[in-house]
N, C-alpha and C. Protein backbone atom coordinates (compact mmCIF):
# COMPACT_ATOMS: atom_id res chain seq x y z
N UNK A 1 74.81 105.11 90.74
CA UNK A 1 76.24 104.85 90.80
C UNK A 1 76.47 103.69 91.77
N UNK A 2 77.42 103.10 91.26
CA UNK A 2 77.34 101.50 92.30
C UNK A 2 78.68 102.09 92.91
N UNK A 3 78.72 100.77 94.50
CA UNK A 3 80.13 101.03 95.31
C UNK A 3 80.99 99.86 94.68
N UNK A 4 82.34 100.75 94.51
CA UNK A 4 83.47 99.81 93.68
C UNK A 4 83.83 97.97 94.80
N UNK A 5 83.72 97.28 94.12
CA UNK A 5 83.96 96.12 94.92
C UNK A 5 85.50 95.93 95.26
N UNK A 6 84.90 95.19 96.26
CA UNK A 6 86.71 95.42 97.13
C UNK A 6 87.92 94.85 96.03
N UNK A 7 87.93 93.38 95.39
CA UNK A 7 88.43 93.44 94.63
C UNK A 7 89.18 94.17 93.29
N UNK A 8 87.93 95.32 93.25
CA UNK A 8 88.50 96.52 92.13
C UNK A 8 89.51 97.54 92.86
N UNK A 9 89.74 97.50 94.32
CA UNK A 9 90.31 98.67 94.68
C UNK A 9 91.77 98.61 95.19
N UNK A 10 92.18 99.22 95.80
CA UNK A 10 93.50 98.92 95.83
C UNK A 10 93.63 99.06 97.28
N UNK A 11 94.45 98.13 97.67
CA UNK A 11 95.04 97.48 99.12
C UNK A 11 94.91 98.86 99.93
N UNK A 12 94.98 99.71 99.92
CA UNK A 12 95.04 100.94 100.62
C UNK A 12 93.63 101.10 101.04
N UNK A 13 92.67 101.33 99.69
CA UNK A 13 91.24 101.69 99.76
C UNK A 13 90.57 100.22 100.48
N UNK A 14 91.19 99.36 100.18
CA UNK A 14 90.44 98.42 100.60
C UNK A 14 90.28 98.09 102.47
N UNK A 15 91.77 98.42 102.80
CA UNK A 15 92.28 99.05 104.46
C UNK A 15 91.28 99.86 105.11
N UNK A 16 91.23 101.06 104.27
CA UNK A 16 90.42 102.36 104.17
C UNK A 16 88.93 101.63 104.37
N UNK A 17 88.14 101.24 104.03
CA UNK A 17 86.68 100.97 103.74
C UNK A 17 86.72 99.78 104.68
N UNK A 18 87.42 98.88 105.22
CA UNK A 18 87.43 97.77 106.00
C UNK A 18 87.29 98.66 107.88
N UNK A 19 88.50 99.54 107.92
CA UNK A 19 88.32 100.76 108.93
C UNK A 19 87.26 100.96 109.39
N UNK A 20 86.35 101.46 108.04
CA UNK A 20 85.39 102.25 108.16
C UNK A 20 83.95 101.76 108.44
N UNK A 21 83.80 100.33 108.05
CA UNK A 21 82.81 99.14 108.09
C UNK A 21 82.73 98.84 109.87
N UNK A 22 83.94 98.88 110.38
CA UNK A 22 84.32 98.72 111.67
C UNK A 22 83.90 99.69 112.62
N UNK A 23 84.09 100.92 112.22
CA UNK A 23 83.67 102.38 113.53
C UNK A 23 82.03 101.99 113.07
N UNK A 24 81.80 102.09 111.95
CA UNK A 24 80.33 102.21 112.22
C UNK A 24 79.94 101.14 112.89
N UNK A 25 80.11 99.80 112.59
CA UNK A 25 79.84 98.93 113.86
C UNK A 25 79.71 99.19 115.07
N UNK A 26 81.28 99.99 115.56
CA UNK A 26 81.61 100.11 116.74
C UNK A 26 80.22 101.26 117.08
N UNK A 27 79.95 102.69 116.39
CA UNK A 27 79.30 103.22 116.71
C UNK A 27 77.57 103.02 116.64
N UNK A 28 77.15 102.03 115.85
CA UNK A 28 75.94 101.72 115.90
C UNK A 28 75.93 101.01 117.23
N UNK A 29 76.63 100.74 118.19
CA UNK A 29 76.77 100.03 119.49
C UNK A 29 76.78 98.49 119.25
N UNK A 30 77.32 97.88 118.20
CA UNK A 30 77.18 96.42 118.42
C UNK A 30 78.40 95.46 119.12
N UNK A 31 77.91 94.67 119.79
CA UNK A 31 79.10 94.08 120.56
C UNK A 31 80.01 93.38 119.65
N UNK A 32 81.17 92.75 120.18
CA UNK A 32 81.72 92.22 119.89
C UNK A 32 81.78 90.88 118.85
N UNK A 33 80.66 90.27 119.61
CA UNK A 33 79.89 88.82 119.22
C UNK A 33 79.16 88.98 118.25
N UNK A 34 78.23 90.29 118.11
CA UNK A 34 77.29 90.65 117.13
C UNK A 34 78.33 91.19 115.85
N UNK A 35 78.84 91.65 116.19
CA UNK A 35 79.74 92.27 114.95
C UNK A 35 80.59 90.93 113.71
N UNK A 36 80.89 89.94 114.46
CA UNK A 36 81.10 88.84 114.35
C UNK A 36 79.89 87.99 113.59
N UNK A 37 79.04 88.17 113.68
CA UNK A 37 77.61 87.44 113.47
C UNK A 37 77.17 88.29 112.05
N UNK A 38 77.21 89.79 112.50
CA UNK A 38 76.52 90.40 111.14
C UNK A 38 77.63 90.63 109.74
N UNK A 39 78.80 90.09 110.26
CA UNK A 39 80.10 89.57 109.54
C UNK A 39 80.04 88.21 108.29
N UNK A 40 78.93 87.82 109.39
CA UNK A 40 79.07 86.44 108.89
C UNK A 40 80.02 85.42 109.26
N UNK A 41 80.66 85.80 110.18
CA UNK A 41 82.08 84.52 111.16
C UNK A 41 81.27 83.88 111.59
N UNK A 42 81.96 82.37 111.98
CA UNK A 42 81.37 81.68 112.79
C UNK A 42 81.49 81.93 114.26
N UNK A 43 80.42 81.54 115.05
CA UNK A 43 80.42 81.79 116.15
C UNK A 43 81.39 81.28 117.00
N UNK A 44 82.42 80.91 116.48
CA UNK A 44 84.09 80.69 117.14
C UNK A 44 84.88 81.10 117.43
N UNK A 45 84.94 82.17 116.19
CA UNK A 45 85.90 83.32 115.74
C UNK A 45 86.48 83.76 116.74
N UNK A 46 87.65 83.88 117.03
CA UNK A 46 88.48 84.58 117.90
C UNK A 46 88.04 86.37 117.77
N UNK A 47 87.64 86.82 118.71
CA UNK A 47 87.14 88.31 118.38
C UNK A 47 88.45 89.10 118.53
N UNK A 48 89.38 89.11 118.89
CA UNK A 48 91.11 89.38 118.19
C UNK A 48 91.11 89.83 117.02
N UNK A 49 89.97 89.14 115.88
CA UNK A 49 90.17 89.19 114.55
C UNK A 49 89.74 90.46 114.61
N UNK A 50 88.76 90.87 115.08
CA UNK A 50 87.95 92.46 115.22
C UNK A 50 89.40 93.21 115.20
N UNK A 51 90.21 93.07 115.94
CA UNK A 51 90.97 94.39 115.88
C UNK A 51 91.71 94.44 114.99
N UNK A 52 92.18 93.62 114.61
CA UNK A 52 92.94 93.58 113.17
C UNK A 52 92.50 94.23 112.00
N UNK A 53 90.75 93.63 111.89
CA UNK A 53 90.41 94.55 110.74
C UNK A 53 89.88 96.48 111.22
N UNK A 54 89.82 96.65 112.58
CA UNK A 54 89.81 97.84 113.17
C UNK A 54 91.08 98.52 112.67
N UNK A 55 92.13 97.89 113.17
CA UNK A 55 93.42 98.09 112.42
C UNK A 55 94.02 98.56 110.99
N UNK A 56 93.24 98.09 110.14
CA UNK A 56 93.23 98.43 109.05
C UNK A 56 93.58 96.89 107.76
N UNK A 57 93.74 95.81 108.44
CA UNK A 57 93.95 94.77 107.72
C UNK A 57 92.49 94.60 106.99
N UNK A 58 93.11 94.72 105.60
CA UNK A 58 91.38 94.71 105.16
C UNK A 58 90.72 93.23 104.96
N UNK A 59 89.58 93.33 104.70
CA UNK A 59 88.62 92.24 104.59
C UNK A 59 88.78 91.17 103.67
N UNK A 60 89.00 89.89 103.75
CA UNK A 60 88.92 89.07 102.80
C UNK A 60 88.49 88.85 101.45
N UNK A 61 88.85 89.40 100.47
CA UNK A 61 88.43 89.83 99.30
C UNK A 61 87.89 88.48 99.02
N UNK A 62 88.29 87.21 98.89
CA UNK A 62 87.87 85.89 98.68
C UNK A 62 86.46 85.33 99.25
N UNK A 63 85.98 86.00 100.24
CA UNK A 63 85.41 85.61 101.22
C UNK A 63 83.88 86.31 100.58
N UNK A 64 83.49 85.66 99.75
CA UNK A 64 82.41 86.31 98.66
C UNK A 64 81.02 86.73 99.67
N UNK A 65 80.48 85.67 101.10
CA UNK A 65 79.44 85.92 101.83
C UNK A 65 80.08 87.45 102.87
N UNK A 66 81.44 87.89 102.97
CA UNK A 66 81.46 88.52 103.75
C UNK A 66 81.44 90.02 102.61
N UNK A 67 81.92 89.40 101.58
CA UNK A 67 81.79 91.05 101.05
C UNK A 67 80.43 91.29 100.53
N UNK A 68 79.54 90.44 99.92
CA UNK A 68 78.25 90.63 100.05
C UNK A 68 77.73 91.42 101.54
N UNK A 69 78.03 90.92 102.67
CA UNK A 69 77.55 91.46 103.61
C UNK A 69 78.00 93.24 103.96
N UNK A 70 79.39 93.57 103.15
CA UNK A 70 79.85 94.61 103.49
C UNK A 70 78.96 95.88 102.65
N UNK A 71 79.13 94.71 101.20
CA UNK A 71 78.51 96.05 100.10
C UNK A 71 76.79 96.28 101.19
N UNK A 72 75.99 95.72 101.69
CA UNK A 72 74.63 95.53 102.59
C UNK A 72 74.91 96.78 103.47
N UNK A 73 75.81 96.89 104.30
CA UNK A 73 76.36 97.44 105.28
C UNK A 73 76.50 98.59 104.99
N UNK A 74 77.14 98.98 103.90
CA UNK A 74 77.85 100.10 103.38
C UNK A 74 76.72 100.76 102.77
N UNK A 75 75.46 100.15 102.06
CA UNK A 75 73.97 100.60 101.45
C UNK A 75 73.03 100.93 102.66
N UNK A 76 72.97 100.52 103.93
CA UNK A 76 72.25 100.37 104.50
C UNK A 76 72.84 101.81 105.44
N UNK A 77 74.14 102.08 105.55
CA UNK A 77 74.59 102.98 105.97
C UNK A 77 74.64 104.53 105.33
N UNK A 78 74.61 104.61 103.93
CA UNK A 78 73.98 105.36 103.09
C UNK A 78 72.60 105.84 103.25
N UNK A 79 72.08 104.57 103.26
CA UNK A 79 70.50 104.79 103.24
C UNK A 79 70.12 105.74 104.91
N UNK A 80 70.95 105.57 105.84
CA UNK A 80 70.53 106.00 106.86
C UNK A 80 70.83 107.53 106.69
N UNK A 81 72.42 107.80 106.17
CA UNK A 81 72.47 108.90 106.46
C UNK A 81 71.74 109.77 105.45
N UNK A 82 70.95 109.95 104.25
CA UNK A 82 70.16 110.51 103.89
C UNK A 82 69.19 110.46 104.14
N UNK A 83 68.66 109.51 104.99
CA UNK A 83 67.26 109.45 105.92
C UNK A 83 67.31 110.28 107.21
N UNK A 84 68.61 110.54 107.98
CA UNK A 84 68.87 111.33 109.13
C UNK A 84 69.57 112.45 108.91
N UNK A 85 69.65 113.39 107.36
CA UNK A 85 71.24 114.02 107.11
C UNK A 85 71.57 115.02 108.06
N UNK A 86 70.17 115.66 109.04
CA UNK A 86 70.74 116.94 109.92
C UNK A 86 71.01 116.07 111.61
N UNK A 87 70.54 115.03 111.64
CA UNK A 87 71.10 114.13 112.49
C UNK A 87 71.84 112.64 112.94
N UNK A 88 73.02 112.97 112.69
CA UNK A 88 73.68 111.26 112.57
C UNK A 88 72.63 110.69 113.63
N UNK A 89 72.94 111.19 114.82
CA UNK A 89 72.19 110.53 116.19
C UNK A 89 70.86 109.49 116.44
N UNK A 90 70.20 110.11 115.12
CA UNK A 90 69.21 109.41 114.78
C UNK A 90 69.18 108.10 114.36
N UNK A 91 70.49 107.88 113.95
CA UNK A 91 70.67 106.70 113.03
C UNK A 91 70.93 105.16 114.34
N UNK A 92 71.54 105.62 115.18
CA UNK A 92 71.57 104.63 116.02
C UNK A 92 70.64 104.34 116.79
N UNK A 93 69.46 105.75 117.52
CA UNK A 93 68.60 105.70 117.81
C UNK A 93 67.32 104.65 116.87
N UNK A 94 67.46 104.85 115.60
CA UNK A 94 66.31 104.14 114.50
C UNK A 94 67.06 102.45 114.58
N UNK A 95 68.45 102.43 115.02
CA UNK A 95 68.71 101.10 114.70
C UNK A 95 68.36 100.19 115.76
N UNK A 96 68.46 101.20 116.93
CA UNK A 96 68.39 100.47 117.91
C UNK A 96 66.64 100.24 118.61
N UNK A 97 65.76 100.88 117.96
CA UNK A 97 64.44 101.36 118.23
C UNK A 97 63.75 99.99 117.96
N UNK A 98 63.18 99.12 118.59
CA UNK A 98 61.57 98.34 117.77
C UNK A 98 61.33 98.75 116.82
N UNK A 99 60.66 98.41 115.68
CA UNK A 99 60.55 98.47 114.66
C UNK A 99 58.91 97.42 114.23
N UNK A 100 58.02 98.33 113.88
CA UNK A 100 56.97 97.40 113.46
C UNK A 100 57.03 96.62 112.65
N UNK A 101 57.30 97.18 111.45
CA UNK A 101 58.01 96.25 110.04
C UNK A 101 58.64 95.20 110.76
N UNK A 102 59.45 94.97 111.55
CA UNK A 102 60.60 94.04 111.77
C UNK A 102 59.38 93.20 112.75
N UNK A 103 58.48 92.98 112.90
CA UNK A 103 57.76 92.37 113.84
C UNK A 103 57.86 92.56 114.99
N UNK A 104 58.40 93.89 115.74
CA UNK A 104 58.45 94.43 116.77
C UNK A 104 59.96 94.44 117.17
N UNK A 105 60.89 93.82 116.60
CA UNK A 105 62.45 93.72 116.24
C UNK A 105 63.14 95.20 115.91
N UNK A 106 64.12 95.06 116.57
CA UNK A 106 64.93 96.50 116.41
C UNK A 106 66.06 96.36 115.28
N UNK A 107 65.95 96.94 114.32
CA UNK A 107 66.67 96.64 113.25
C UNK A 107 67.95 95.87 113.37
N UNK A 108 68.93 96.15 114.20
CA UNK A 108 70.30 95.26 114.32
C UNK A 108 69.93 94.50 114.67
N UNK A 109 68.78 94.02 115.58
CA UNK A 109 68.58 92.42 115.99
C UNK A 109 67.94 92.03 114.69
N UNK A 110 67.22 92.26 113.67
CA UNK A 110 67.23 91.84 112.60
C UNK A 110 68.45 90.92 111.93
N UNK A 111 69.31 92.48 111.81
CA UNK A 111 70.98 92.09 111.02
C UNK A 111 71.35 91.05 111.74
N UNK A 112 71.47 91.21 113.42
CA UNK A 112 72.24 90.03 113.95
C UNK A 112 71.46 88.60 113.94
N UNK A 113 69.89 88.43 113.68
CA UNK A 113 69.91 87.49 113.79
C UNK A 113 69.17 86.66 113.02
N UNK A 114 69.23 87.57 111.76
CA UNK A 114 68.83 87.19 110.51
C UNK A 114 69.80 87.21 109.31
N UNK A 115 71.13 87.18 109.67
CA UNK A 115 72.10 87.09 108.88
C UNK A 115 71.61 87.73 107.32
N UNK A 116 72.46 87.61 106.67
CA UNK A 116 72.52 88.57 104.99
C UNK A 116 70.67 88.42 104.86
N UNK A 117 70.28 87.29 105.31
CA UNK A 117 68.68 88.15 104.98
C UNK A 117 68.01 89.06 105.58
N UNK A 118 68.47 89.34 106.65
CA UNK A 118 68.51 90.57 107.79
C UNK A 118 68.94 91.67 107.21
N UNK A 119 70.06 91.55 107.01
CA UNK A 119 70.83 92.68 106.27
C UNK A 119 70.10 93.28 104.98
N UNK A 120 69.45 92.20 104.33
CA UNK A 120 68.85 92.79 103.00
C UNK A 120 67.77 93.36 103.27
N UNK A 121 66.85 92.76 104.55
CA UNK A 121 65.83 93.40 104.65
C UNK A 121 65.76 94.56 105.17
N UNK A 122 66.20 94.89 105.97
CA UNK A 122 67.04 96.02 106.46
C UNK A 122 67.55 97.31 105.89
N UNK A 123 68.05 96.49 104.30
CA UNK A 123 68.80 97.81 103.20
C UNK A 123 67.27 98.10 102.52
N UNK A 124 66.61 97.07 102.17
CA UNK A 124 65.39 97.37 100.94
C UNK A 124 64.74 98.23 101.41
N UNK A 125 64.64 98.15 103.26
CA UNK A 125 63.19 98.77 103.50
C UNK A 125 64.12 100.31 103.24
N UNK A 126 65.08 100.85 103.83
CA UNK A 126 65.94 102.40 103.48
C UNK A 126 65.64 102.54 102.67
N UNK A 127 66.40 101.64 101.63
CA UNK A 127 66.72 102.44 100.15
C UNK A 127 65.63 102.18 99.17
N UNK A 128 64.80 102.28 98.53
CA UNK A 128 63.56 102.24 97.52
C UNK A 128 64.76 101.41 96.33
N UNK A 129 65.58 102.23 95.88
CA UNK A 129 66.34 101.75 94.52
C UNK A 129 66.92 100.50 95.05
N UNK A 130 67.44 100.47 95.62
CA UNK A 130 67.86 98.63 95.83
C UNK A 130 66.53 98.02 96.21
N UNK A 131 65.60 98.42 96.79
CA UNK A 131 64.19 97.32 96.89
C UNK A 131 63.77 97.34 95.43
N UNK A 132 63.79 97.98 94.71
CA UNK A 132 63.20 98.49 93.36
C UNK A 132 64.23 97.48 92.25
N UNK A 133 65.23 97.78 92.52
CA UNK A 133 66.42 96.79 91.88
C UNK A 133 66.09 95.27 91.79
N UNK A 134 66.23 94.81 93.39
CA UNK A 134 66.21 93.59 93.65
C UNK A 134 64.73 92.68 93.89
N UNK A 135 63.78 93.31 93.34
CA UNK A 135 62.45 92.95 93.02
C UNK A 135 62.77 92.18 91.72
């Protein structure tokens, strides 16, 4: 089953899922700057903008590299919680951990500093069906 693209949904859901892209940020511990980065903003960006879409102003439907990055986000966040389901806790712990695969890199420093190819690498290694897909 695929996740509906922001464009298909309606201004509400789209509020809704923009919210929600945001706490997990907030709760995977990424700063301000990083959140901004694994966004895909330029490193200019007024971080103001953060609260807005915290707020509920949803995400730039136009903005084709940022919703690519969300649908990533939103798979990669899936992928965790059926990898951790009797412990969320784990999930920030694994994000924030070194990582051999990653060349000794802790997965968000991946995301942050490997932009959408970070992000992908990141979702493939979780999820088998999107590595399996996108092979």
């Amino acid at each position: 089953m695929s996740t509906p693209k922001m464009h298909e949904m309606t201004l509400t859901d789209q509020a809704e899922l923009t919210r929600a892209v945001m706490h997990m940020l907030d709760v995977w511990g990424l700063r301000d700057e990083d959140q901004l980065a694994v966004l895909g903003f330029p490193p200019d960006t007024p971080k103001q903008v953060l609260r807005r879409y915290r707020q509920g102003t949803p995400f730039p439907t136009d903005n084709l590299d940022l919703m690519e990055r969300v649908e990533h986000l939103v798979g990669i966040a899936e992928a965790l919680r059926t990898t951790f389901p009797r412990d969320p806790a784990m999930t920030v712990v694994w994000l924030q951990r070194a990582n051999r695969r990653f060349g000794g890199r802790a997965p968000l420093a991946v995301m942050i500093d490997d932009g959408l190819d970070g992000l992908i690498a990141i979702r493939a290694h979780l999820d088998c069906i999107f590595a399996w897909q996108s092979a």
